[in-house]
PDB file of N, CA and C in Angstrom:
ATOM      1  N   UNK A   1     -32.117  -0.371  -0.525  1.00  0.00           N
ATOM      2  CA  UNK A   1     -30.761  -0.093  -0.926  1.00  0.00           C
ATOM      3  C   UNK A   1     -30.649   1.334  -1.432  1.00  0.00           C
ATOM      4  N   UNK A   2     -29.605   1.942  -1.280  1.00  0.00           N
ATOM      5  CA  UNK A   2     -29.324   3.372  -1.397  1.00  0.00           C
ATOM      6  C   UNK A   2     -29.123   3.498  -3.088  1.00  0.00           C
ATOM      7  N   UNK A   3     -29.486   4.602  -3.440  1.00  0.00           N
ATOM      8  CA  UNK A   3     -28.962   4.820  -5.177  1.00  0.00           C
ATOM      9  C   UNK A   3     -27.527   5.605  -5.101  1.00  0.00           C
ATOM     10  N   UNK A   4     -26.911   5.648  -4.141  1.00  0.00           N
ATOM     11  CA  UNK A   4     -25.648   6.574  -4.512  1.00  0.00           C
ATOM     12  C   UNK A   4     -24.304   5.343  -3.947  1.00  0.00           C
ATOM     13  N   UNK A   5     -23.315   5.665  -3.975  1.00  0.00           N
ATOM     14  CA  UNK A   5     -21.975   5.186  -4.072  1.00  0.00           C
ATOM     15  C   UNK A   5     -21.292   6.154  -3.408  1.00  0.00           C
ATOM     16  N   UNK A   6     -20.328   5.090  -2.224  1.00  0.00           N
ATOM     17  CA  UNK A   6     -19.513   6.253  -1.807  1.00  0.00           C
ATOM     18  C   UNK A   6     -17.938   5.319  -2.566  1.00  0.00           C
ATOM     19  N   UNK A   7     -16.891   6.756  -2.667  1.00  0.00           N
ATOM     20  CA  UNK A   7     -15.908   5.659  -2.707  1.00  0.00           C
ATOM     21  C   UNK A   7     -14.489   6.247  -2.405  1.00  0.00           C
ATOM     22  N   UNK A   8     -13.453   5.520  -2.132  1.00  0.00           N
ATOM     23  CA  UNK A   8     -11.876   6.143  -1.614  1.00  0.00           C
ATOM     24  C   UNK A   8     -10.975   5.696  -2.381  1.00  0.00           C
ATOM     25  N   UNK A   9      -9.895   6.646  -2.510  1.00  0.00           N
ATOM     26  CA  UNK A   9      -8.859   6.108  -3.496  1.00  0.00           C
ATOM     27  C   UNK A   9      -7.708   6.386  -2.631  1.00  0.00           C
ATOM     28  N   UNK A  10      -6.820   5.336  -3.569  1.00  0.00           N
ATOM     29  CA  UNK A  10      -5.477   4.880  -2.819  1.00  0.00           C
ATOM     30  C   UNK A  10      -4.841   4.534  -4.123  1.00  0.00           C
ATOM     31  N   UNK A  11      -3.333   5.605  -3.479  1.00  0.00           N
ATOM     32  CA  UNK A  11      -2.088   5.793  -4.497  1.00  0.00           C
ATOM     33  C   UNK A  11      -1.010   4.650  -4.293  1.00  0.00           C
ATOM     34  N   UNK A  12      -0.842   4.044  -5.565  1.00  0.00           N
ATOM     35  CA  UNK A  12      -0.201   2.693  -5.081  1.00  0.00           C
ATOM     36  C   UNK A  12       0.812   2.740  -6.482  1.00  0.00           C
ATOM     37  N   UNK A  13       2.576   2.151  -6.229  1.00  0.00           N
ATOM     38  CA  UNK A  13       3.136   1.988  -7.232  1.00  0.00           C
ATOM     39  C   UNK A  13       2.950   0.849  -7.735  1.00  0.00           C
ATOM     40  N   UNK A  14       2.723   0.624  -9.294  1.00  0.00           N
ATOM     41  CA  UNK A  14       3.090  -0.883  -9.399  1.00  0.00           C
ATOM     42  C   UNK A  14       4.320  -1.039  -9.912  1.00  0.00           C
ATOM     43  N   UNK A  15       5.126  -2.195 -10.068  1.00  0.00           N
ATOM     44  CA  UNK A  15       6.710  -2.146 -10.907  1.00  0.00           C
ATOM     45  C   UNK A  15       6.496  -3.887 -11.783  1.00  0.00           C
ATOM     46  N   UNK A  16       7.081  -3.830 -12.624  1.00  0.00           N
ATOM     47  CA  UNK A  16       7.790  -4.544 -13.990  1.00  0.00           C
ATOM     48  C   UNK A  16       8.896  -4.534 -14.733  1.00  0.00           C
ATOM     49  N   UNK A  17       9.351  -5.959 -14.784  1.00  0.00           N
ATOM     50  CA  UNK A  17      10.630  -5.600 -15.894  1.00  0.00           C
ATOM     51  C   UNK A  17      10.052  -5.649 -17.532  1.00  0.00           C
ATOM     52  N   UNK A  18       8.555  -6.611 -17.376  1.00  0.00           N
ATOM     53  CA  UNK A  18       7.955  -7.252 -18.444  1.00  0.00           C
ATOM     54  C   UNK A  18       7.306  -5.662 -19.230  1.00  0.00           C
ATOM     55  N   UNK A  19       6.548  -4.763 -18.624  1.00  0.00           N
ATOM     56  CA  UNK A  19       5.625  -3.701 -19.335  1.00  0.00           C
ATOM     57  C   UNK A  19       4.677  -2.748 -18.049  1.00  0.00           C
ATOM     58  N   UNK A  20       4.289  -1.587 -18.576  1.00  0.00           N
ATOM     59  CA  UNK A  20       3.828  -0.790 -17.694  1.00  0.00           C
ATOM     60  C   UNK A  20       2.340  -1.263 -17.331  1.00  0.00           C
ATOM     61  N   UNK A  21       1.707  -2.009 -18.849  1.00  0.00           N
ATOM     62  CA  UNK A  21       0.436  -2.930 -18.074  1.00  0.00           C
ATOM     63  C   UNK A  21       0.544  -4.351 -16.922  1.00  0.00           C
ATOM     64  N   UNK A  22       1.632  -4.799 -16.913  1.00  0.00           N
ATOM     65  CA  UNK A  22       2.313  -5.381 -15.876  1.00  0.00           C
ATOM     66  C   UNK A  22       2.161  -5.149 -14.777  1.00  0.00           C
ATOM     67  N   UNK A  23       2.585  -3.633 -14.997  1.00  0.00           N
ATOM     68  CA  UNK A  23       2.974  -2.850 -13.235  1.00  0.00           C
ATOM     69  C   UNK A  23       1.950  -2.512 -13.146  1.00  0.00           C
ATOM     70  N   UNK A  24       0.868  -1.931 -13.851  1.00  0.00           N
ATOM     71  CA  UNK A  24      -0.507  -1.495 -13.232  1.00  0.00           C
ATOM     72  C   UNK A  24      -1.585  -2.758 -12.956  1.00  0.00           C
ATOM     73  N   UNK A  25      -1.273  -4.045 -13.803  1.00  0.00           N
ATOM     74  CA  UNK A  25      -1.980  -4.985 -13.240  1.00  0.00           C
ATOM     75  C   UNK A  25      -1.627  -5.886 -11.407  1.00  0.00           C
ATOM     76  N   UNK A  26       0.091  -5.653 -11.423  1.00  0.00           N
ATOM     77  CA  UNK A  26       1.039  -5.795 -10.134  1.00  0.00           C
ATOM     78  C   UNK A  26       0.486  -5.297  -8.925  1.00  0.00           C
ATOM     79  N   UNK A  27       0.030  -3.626  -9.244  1.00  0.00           N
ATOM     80  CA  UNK A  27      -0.591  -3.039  -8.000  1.00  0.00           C
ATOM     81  C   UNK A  27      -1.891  -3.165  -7.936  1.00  0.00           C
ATOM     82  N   UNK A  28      -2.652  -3.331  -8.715  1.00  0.00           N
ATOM     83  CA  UNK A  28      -4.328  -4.008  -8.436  1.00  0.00           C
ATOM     84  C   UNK A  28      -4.346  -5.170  -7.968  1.00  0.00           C
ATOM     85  N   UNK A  29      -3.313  -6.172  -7.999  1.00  0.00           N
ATOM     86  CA  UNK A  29      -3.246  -7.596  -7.416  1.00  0.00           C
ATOM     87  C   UNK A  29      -3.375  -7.135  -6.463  1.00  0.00           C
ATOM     88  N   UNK A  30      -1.682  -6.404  -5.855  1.00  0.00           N
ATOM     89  CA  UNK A  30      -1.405  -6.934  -4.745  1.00  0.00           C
ATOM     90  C   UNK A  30      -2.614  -6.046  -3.337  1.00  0.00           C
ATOM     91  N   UNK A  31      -3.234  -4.871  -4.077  1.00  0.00           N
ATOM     92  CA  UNK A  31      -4.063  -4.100  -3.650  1.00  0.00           C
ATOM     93  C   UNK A  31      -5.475  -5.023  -3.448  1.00  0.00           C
ATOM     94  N   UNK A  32      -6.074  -6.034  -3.879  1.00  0.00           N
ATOM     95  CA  UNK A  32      -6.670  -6.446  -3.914  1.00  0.00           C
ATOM     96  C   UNK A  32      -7.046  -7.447  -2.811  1.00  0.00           C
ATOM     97  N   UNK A  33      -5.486  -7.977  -2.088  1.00  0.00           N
ATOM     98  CA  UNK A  33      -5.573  -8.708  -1.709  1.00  0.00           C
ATOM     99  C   UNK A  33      -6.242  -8.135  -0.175  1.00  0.00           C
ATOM    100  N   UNK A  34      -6.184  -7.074   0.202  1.00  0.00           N
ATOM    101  CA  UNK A  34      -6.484  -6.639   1.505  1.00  0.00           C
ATOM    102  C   UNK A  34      -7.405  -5.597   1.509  1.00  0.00           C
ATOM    103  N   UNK A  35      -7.554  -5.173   0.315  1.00  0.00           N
ATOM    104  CA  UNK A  35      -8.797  -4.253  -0.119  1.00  0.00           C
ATOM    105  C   UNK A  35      -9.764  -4.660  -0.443  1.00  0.00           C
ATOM    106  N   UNK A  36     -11.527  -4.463  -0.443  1.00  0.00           N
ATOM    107  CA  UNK A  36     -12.576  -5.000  -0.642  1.00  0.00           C
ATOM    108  C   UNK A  36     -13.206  -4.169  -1.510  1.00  0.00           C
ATOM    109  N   UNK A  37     -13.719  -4.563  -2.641  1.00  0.00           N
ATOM    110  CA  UNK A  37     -14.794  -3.531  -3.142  1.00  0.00           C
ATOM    111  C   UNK A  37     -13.803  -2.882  -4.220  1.00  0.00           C
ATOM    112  N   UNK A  38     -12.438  -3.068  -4.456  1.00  0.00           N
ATOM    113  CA  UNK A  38     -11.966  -2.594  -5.490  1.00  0.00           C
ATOM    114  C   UNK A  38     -12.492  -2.119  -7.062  1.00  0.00           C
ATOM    115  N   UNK A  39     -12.544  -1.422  -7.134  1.00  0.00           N
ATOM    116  CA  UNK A  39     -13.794  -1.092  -8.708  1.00  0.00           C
ATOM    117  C   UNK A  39     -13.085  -0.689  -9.436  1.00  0.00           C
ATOM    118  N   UNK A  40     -11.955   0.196  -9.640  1.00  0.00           N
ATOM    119  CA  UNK A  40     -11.273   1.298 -10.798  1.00  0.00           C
ATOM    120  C   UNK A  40     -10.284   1.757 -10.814  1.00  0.00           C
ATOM    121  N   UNK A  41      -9.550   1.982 -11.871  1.00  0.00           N
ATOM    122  CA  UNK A  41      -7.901   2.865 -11.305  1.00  0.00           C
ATOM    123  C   UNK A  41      -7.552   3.815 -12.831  1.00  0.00           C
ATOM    124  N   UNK A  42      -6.922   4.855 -11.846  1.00  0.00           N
ATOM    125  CA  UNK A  42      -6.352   6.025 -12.947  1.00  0.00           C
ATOM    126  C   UNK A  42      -5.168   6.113 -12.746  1.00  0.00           C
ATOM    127  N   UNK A  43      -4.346   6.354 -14.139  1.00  0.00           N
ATOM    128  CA  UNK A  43      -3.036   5.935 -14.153  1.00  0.00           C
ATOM    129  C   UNK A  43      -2.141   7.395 -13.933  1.00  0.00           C
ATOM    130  N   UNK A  44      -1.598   7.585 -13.185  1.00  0.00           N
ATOM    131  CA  UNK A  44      -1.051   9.422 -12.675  1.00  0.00           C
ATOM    132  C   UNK A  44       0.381   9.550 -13.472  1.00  0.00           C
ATOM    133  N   UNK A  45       1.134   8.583 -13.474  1.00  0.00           N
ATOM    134  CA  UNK A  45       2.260   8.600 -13.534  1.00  0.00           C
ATOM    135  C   UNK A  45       3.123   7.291 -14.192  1.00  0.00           C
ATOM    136  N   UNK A  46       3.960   7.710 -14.945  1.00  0.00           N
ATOM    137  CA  UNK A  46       4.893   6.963 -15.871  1.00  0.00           C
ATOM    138  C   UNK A  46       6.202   6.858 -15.831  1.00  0.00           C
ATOM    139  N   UNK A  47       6.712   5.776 -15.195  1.00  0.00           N
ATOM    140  CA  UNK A  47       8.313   6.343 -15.270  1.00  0.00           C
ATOM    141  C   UNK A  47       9.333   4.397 -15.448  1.00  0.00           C
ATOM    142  N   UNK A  48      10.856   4.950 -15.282  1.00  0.00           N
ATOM    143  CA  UNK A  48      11.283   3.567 -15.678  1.00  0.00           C
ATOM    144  C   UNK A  48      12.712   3.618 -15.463  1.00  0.00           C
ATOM    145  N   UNK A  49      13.549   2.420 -15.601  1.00  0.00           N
ATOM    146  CA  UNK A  49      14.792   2.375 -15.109  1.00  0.00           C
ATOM    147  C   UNK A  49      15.326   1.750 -16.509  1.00  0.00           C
ATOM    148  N   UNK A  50      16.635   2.464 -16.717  1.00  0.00           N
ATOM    149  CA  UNK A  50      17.402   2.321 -18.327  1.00  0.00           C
ATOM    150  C   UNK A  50      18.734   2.008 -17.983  1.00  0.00           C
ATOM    151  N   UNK A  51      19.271   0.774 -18.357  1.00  0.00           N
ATOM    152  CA  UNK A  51      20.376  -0.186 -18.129  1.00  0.00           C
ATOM    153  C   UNK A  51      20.640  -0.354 -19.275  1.00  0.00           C
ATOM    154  N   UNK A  52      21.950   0.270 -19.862  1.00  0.00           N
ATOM    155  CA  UNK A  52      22.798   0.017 -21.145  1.00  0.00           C
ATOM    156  C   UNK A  52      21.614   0.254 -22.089  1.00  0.00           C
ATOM    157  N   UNK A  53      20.887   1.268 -22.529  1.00  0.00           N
ATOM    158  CA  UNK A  53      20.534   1.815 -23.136  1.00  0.00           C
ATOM    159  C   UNK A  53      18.870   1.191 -23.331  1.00  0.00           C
ATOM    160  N   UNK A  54      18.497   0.644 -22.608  1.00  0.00           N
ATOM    161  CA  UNK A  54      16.776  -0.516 -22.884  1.00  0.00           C
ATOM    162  C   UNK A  54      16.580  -0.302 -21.222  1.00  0.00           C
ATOM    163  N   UNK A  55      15.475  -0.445 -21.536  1.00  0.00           N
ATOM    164  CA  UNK A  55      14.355  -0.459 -20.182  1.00  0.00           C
ATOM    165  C   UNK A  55      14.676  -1.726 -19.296  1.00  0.00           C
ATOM    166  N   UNK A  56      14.658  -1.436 -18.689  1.00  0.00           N
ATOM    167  CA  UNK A  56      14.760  -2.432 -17.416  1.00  0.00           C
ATOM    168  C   UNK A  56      13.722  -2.513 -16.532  1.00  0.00           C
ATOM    169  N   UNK A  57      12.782  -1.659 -16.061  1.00  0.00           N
ATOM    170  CA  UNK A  57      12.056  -1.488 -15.032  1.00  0.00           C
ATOM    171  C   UNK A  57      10.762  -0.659 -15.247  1.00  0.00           C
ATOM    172  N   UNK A  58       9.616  -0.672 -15.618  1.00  0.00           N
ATOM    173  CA  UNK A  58       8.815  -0.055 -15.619  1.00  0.00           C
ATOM    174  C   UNK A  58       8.105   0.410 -14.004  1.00  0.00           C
ATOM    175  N   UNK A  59       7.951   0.937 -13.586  1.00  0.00           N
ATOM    176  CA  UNK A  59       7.201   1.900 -12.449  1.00  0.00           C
ATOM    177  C   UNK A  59       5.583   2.669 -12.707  1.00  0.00           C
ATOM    178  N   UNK A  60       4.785   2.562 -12.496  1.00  0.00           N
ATOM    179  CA  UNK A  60       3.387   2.988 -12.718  1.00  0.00           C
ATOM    180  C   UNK A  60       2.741   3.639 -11.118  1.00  0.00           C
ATOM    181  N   UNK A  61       2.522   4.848 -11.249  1.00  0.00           N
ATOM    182  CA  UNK A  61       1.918   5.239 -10.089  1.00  0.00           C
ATOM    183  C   UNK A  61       0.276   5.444 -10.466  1.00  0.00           C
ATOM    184  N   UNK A  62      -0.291   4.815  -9.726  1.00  0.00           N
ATOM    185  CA  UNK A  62      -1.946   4.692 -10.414  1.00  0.00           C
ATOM    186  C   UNK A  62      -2.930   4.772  -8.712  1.00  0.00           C
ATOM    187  N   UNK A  63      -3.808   5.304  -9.325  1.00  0.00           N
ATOM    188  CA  UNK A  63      -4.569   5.772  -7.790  1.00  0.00           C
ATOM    189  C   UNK A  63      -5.860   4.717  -8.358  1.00  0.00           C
ATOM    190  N   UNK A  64      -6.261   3.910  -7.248  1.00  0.00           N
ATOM    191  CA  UNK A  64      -7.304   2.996  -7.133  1.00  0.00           C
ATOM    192  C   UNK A  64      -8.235   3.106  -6.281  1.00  0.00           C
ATOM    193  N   UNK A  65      -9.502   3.071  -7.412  1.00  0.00           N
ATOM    194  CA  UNK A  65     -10.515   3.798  -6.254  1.00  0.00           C
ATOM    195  C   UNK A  65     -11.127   2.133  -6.003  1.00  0.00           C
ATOM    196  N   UNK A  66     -11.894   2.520  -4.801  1.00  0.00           N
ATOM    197  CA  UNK A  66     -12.447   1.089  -3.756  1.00  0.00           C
ATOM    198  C   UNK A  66     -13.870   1.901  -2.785  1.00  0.00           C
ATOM    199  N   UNK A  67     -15.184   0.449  -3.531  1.00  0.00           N
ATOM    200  CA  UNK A  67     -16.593   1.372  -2.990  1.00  0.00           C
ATOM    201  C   UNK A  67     -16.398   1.144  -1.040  1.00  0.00           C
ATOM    202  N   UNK A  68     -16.702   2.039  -0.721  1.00  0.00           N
ATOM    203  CA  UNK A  68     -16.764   1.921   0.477  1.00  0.00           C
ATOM    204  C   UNK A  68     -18.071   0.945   0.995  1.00  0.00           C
ATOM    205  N   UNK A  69     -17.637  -0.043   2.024  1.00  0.00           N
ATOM    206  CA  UNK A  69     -18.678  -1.143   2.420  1.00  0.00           C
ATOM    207  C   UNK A  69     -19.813  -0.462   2.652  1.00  0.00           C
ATOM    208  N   UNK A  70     -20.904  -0.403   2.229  1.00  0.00           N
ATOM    209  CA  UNK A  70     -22.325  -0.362   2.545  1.00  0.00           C
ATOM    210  C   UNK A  70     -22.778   0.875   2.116  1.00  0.00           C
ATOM    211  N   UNK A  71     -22.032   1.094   0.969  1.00  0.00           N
ATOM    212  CA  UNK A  71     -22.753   2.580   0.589  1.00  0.00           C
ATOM    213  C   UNK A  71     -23.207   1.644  -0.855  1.00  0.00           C
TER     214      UNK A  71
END
């Protein structure tokens, strides 16, 4: 077996009305489901939708890295 790691990342939004750990747990689901090897994610971006003065919508842009098969 090799000692090194290869790996690729992929920019994915997540969304919530509930919280921004919501939306970043939302896009690791749904990323998960067709991705293999999923390992990690960094969170890039913060943003949200404001209806009569309160949050409505959280938005999370988070890049998820995934080991590439057989490295």
């Amino acid at each position: 077996m090799s000692d090194h790691r290869t790996y690729k990342k992929l920019e994915l939004v997540g969304s919530s009305t509930n919280s921004i750990e919501d939306a970043i747990s939302n896009a690791i689901a749904e990323c998960s489901k067709s991705v293999k090897n999923v390992e990690w994610f960094e969170v890039m971006e913060t943003r949200g939708h404001i209806v009569d003065g309160k949050v409505a919508h959280f938005q999370v842009t988070v890049k998820i890295g995934f080991r590439v098969e057989g490295s």
